[in-house]
PDB file of N, CA and C in Angstrom:
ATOM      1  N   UNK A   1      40.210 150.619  87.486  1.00  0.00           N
ATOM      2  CA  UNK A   1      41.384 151.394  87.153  1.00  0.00           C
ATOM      3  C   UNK A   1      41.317 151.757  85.672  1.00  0.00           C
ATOM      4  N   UNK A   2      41.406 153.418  85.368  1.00  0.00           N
ATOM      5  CA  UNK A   2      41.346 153.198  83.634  1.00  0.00           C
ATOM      6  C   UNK A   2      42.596 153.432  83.392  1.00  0.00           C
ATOM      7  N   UNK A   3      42.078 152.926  82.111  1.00  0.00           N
ATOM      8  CA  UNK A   3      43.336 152.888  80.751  1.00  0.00           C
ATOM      9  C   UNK A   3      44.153 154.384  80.321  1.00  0.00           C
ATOM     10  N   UNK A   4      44.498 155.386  81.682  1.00  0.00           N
ATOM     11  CA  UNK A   4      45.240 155.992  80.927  1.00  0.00           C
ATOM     12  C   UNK A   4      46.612 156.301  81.457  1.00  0.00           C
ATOM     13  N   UNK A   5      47.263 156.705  81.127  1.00  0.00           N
ATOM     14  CA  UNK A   5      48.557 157.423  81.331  1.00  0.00           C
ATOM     15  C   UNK A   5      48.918 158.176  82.455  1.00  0.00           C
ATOM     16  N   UNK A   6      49.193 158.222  83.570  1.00  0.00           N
ATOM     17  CA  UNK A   6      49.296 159.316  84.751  1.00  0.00           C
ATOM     18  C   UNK A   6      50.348 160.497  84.133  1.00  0.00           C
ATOM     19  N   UNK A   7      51.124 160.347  82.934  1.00  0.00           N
ATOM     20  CA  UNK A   7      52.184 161.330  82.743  1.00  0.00           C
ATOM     21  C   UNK A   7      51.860 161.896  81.648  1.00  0.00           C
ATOM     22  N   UNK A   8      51.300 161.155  80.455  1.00  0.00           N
ATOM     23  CA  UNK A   8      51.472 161.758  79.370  1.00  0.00           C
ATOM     24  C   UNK A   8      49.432 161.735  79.271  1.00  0.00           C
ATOM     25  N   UNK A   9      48.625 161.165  79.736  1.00  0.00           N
ATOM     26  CA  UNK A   9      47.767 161.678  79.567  1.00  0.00           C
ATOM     27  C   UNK A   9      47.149 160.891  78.432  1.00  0.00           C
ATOM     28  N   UNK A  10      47.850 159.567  78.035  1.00  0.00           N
ATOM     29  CA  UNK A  10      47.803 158.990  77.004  1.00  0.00           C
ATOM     30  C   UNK A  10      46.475 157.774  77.036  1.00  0.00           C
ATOM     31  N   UNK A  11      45.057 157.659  76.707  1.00  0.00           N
ATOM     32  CA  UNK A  11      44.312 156.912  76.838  1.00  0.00           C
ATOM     33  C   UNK A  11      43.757 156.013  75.710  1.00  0.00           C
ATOM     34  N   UNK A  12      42.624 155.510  75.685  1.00  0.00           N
ATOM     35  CA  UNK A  12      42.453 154.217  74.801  1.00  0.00           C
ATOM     36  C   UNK A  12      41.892 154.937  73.745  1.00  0.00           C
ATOM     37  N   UNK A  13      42.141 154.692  72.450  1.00  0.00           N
ATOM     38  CA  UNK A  13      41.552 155.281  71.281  1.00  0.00           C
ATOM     39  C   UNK A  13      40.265 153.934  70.105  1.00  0.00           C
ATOM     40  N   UNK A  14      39.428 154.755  69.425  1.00  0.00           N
ATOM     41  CA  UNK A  14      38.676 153.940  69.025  1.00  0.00           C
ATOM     42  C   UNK A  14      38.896 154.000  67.539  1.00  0.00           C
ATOM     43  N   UNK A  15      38.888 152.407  66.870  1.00  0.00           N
ATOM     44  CA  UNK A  15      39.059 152.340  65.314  1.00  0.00           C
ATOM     45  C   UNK A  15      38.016 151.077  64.816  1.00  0.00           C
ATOM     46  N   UNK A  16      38.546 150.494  64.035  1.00  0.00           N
ATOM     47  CA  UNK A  16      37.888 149.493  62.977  1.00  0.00           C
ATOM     48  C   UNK A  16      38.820 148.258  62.829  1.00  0.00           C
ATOM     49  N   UNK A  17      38.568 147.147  63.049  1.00  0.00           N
ATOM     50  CA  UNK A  17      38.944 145.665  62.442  1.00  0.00           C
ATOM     51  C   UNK A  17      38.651 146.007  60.986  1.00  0.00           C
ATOM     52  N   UNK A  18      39.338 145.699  60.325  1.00  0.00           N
ATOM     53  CA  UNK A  18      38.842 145.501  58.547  1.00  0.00           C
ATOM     54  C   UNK A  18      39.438 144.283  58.283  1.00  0.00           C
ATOM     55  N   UNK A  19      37.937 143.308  57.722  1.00  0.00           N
ATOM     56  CA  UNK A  19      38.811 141.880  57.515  1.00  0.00           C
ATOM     57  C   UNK A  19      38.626 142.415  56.159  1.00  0.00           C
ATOM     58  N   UNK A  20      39.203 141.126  55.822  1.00  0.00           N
ATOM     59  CA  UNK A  20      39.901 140.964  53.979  1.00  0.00           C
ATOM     60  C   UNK A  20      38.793 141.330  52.744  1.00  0.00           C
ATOM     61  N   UNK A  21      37.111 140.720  53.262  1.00  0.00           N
ATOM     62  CA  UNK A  21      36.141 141.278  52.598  1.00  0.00           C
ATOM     63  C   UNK A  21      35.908 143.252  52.815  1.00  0.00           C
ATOM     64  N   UNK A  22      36.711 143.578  53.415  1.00  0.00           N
ATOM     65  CA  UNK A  22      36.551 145.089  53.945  1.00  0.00           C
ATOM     66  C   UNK A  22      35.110 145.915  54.751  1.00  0.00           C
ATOM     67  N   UNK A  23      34.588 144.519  55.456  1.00  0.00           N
ATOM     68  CA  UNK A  23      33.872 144.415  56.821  1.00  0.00           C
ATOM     69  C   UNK A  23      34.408 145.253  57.903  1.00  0.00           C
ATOM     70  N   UNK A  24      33.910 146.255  58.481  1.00  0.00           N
ATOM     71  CA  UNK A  24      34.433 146.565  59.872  1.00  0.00           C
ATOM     72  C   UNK A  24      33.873 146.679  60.546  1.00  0.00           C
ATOM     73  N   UNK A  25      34.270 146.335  61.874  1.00  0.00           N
ATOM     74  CA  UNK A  25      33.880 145.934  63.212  1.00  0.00           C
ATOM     75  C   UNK A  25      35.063 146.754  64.243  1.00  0.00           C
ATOM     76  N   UNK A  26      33.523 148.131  65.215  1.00  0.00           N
ATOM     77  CA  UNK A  26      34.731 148.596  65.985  1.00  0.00           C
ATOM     78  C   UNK A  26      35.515 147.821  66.855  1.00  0.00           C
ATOM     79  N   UNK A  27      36.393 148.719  67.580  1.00  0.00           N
ATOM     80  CA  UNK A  27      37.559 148.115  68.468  1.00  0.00           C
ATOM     81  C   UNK A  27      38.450 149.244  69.048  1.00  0.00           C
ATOM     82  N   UNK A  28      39.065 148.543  70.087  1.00  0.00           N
ATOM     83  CA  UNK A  28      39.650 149.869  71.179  1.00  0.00           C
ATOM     84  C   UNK A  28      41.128 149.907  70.917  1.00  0.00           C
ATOM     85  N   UNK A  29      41.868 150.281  70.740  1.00  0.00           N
ATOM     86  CA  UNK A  29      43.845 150.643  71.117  1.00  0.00           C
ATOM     87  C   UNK A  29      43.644 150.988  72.270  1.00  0.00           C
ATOM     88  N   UNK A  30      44.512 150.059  72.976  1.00  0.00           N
ATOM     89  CA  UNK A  30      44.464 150.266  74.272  1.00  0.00           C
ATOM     90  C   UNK A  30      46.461 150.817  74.753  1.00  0.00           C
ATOM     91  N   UNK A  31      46.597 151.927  75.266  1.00  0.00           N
ATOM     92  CA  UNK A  31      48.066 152.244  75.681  1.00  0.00           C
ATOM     93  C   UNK A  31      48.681 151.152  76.305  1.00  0.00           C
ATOM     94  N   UNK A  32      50.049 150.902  75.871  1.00  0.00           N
ATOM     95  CA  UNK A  32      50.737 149.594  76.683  1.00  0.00           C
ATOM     96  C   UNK A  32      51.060 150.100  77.893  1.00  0.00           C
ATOM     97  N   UNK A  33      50.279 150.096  78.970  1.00  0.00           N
ATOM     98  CA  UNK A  33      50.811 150.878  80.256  1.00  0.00           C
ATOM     99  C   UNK A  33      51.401 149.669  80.920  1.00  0.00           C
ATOM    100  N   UNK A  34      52.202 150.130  82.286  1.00  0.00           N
ATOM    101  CA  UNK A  34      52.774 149.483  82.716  1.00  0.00           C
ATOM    102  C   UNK A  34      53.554 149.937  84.229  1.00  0.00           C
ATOM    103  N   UNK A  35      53.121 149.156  85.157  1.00  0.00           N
ATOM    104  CA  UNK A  35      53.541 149.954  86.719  1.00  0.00           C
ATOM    105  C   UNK A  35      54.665 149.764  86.732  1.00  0.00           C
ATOM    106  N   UNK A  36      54.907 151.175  87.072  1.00  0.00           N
ATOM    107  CA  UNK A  36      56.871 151.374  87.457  1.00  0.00           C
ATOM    108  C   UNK A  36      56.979 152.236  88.489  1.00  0.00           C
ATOM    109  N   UNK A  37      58.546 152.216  89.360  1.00  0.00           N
ATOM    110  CA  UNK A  37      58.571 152.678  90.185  1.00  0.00           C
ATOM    111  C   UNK A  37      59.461 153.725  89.896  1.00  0.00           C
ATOM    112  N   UNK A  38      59.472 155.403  89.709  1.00  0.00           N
ATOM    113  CA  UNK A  38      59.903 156.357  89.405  1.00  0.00           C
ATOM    114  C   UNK A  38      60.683 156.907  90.449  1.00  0.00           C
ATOM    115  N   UNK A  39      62.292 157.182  90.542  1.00  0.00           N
ATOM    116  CA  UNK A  39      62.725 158.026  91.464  1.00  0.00           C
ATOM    117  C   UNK A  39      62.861 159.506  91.123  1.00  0.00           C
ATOM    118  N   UNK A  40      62.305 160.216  91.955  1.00  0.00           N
ATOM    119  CA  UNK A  40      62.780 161.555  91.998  1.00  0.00           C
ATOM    120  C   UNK A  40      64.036 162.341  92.972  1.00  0.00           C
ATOM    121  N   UNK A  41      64.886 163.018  92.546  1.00  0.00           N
ATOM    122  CA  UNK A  41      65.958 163.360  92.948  1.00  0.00           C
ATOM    123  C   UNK A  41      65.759 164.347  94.353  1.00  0.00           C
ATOM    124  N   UNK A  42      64.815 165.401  93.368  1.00  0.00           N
ATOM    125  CA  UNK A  42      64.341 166.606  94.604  1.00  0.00           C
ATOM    126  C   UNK A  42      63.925 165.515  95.897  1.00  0.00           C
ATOM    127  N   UNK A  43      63.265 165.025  95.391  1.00  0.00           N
ATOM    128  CA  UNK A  43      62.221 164.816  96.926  1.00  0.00           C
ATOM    129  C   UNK A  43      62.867 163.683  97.892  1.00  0.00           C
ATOM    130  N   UNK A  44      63.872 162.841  97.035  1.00  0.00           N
ATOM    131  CA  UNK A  44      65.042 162.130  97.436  1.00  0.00           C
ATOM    132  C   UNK A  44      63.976 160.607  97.658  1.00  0.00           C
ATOM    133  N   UNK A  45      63.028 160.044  97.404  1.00  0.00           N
ATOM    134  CA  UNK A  45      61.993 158.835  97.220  1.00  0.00           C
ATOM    135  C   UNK A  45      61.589 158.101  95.810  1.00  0.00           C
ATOM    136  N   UNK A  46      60.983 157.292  95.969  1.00  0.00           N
ATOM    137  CA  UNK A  46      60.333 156.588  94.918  1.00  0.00           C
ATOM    138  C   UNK A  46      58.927 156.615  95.199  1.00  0.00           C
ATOM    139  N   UNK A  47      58.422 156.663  93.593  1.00  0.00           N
ATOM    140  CA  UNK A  47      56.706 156.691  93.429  1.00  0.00           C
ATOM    141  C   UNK A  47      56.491 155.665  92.404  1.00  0.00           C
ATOM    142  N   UNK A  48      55.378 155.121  92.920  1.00  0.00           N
ATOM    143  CA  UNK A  48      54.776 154.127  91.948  1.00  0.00           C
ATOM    144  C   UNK A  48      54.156 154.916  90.928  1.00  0.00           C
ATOM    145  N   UNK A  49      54.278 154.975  89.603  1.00  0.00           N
ATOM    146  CA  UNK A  49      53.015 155.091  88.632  1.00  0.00           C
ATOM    147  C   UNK A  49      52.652 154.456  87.796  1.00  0.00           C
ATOM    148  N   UNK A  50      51.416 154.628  87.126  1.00  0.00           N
ATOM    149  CA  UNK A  50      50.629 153.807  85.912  1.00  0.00           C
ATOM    150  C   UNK A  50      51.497 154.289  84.799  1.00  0.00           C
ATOM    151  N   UNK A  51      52.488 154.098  84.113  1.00  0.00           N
ATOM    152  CA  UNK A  51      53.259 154.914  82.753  1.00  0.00           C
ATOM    153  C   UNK A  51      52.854 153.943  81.539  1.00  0.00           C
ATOM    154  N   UNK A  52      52.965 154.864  80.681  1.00  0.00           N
ATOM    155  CA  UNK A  52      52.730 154.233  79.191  1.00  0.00           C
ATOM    156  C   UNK A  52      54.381 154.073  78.895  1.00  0.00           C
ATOM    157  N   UNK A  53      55.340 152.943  77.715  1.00  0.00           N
ATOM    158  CA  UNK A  53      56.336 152.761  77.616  1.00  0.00           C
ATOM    159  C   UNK A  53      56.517 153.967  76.763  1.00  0.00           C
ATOM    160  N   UNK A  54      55.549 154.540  75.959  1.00  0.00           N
ATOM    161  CA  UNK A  54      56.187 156.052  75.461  1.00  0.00           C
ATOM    162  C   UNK A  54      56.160 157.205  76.212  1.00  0.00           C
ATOM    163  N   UNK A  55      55.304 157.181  77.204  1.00  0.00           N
ATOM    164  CA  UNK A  55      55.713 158.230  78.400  1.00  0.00           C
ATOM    165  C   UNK A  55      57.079 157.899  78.906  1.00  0.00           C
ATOM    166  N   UNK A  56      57.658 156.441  79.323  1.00  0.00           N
ATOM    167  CA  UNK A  56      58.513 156.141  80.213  1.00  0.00           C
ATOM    168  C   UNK A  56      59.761 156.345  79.507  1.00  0.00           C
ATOM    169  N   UNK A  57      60.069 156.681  78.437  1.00  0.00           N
ATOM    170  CA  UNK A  57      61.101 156.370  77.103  1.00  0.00           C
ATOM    171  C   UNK A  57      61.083 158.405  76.981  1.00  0.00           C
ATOM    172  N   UNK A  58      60.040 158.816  76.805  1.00  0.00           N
ATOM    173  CA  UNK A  58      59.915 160.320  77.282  1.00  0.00           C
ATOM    174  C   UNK A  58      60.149 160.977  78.375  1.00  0.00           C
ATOM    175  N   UNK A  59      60.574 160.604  79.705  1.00  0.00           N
ATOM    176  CA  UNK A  59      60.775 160.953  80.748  1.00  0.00           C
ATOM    177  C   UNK A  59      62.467 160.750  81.210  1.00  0.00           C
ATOM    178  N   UNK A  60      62.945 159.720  80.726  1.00  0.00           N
ATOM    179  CA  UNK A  60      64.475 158.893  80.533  1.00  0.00           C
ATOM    180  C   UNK A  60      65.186 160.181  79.230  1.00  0.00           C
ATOM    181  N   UNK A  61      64.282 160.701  78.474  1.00  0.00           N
ATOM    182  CA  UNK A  61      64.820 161.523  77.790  1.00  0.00           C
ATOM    183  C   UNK A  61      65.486 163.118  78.122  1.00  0.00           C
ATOM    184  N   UNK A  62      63.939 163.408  78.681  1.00  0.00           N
ATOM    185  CA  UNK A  62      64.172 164.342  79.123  1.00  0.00           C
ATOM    186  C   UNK A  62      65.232 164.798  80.511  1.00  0.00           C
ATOM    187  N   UNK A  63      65.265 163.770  81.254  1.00  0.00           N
ATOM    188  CA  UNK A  63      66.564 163.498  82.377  1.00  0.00           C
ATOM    189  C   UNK A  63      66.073 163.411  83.621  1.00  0.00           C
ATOM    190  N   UNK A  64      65.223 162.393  83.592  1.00  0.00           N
ATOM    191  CA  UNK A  64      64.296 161.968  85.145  1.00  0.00           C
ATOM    192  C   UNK A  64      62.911 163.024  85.304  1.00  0.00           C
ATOM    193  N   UNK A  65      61.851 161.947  85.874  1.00  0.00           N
ATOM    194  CA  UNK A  65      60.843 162.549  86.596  1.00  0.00           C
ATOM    195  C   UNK A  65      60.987 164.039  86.999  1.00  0.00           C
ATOM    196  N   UNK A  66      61.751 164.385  87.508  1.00  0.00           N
ATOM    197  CA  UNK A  66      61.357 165.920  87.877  1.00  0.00           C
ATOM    198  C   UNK A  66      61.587 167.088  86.678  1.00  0.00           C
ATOM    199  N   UNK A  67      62.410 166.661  85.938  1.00  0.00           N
ATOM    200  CA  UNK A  67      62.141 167.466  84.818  1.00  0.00           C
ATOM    201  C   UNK A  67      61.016 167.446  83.939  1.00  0.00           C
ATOM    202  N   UNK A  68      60.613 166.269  84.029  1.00  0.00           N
ATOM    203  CA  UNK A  68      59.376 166.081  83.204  1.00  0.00           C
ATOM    204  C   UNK A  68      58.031 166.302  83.433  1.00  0.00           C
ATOM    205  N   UNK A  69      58.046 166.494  84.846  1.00  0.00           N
ATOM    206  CA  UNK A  69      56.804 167.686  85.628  1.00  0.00           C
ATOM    207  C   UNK A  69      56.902 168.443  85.611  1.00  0.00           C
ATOM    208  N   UNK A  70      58.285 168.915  85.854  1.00  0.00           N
ATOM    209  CA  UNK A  70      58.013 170.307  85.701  1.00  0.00           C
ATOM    210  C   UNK A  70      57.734 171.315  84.152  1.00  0.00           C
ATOM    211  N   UNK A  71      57.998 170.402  83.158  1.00  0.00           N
ATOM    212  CA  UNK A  71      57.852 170.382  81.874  1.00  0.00           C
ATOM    213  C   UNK A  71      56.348 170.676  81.219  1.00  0.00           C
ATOM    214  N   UNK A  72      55.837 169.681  81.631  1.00  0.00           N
ATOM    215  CA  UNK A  72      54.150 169.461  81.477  1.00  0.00           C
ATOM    216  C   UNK A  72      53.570 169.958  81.664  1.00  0.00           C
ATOM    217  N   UNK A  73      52.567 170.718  80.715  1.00  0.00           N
ATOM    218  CA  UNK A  73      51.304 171.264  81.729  1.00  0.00           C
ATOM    219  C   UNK A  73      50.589 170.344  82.238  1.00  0.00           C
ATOM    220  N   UNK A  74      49.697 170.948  83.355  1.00  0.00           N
ATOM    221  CA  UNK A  74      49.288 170.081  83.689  1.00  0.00           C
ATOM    222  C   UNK A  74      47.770 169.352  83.652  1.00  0.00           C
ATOM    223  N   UNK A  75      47.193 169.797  82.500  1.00  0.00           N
ATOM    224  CA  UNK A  75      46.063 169.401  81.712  1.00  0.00           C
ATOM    225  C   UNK A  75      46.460 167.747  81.875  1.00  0.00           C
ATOM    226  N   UNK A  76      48.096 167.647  81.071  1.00  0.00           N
ATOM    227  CA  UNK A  76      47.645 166.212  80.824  1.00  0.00           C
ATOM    228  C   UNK A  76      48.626 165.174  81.478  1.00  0.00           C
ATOM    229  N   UNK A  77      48.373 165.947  83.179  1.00  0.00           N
ATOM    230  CA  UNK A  77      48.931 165.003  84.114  1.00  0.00           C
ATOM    231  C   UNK A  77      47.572 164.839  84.862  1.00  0.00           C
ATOM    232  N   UNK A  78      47.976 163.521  85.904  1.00  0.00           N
ATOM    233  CA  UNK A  78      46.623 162.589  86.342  1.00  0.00           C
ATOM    234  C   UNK A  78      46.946 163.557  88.411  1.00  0.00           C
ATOM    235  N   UNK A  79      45.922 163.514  88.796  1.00  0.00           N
ATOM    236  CA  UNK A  79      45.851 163.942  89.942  1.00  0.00           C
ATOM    237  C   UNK A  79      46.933 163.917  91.000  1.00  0.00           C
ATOM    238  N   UNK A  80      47.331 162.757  90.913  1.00  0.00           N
ATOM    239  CA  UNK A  80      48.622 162.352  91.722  1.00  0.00           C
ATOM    240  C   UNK A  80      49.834 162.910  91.207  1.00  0.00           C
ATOM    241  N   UNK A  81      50.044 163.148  89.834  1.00  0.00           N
ATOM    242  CA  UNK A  81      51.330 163.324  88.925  1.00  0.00           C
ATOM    243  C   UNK A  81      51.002 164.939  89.570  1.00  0.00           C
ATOM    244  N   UNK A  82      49.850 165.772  89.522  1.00  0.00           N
ATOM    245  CA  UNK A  82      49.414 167.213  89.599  1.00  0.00           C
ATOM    246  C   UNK A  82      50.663 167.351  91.304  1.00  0.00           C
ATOM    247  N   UNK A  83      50.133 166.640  91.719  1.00  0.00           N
ATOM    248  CA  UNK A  83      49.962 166.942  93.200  1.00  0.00           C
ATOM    249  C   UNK A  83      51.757 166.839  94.103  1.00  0.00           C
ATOM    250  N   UNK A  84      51.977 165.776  92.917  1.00  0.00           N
ATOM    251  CA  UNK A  84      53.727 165.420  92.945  1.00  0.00           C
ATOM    252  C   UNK A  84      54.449 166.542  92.147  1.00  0.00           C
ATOM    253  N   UNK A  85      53.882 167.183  91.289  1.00  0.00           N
ATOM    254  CA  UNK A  85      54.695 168.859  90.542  1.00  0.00           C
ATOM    255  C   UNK A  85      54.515 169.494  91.583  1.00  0.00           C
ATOM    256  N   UNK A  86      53.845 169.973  92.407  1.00  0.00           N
ATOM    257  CA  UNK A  86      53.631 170.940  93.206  1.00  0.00           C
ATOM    258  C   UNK A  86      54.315 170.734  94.113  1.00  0.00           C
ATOM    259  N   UNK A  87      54.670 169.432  94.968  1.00  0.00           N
ATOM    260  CA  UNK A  87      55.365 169.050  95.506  1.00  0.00           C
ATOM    261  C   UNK A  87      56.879 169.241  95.341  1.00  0.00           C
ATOM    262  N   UNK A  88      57.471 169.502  94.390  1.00  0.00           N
ATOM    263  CA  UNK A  88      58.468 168.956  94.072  1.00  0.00           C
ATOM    264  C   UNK A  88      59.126 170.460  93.917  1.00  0.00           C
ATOM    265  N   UNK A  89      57.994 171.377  92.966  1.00  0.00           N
ATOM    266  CA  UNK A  89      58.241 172.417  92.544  1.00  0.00           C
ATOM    267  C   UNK A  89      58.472 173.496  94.132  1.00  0.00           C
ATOM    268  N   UNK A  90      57.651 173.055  94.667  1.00  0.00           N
ATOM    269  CA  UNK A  90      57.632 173.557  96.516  1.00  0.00           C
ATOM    270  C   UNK A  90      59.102 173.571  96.809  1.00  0.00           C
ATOM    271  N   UNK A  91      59.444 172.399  96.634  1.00  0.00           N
ATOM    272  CA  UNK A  91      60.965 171.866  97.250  1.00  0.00           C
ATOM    273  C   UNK A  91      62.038 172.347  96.834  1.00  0.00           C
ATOM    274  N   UNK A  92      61.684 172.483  95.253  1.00  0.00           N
ATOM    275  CA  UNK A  92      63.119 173.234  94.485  1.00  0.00           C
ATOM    276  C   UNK A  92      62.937 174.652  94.503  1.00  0.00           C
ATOM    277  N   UNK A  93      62.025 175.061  94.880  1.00  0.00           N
ATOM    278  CA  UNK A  93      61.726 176.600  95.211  1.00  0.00           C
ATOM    279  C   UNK A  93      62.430 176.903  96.694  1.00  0.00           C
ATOM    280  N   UNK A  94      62.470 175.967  97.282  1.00  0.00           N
ATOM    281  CA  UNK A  94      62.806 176.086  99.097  1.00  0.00           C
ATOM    282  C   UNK A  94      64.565 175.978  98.917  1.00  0.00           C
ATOM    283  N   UNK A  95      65.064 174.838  97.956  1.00  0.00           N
ATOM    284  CA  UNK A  95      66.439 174.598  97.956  1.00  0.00           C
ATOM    285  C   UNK A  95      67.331 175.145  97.228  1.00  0.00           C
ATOM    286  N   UNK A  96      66.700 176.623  96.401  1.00  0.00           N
ATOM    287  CA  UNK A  96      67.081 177.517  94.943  1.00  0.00           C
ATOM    288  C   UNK A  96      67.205 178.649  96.394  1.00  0.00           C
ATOM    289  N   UNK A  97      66.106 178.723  96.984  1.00  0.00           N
ATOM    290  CA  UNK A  97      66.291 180.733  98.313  1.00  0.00           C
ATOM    291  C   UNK A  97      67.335 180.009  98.866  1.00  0.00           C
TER     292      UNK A  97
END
């Protein structure tokens, strides 16, 4: 399973340990992800996803999951997140005619 973000696209970045002699030794930042269960309104269910706590704090902002797909491009949503906009966007297109 990798280290990234299903919403925001957010993955592991690479830096430097610097001890006190100013030695460095690489090292990874890894996103604090964390499985949560997301409700969406349109589709009237819950979805599991992989979220980062600044995706999840970004999504609560914007005013639930479906705004926040439909928001996104979708470069830097993960296959499933792709596949759940389309979904969703299907639905509010069907419940707008």
């Amino acid at each position: 399973m990798s280290r990234i973000c299903e919403l925001t696209g957010k993955g592991r970045q690479v830096g430097h340990n610097v001890s006190h002699a100013n030695n460095k030794t690489k090292r990874t930042f890894l996103p604090n992800l964390h499985n949560v269960t997301l409700m969406s309104d349109v589709m009237g269910q819950s979805y599991r996803l992989r979220v980062s706590t600044h995706g999840l704090r970004s999504v609560e902002h914007v005013g639930g999951l479906d705004n926040w797909l439909l928001k996104t491009k979708d470069e830097d949503l993960s296959l499933r997140a792709r596949r759940l906009k389309r979904d969703i966007g299907k639905k509010a297109a069907t419940a707008a005619a």
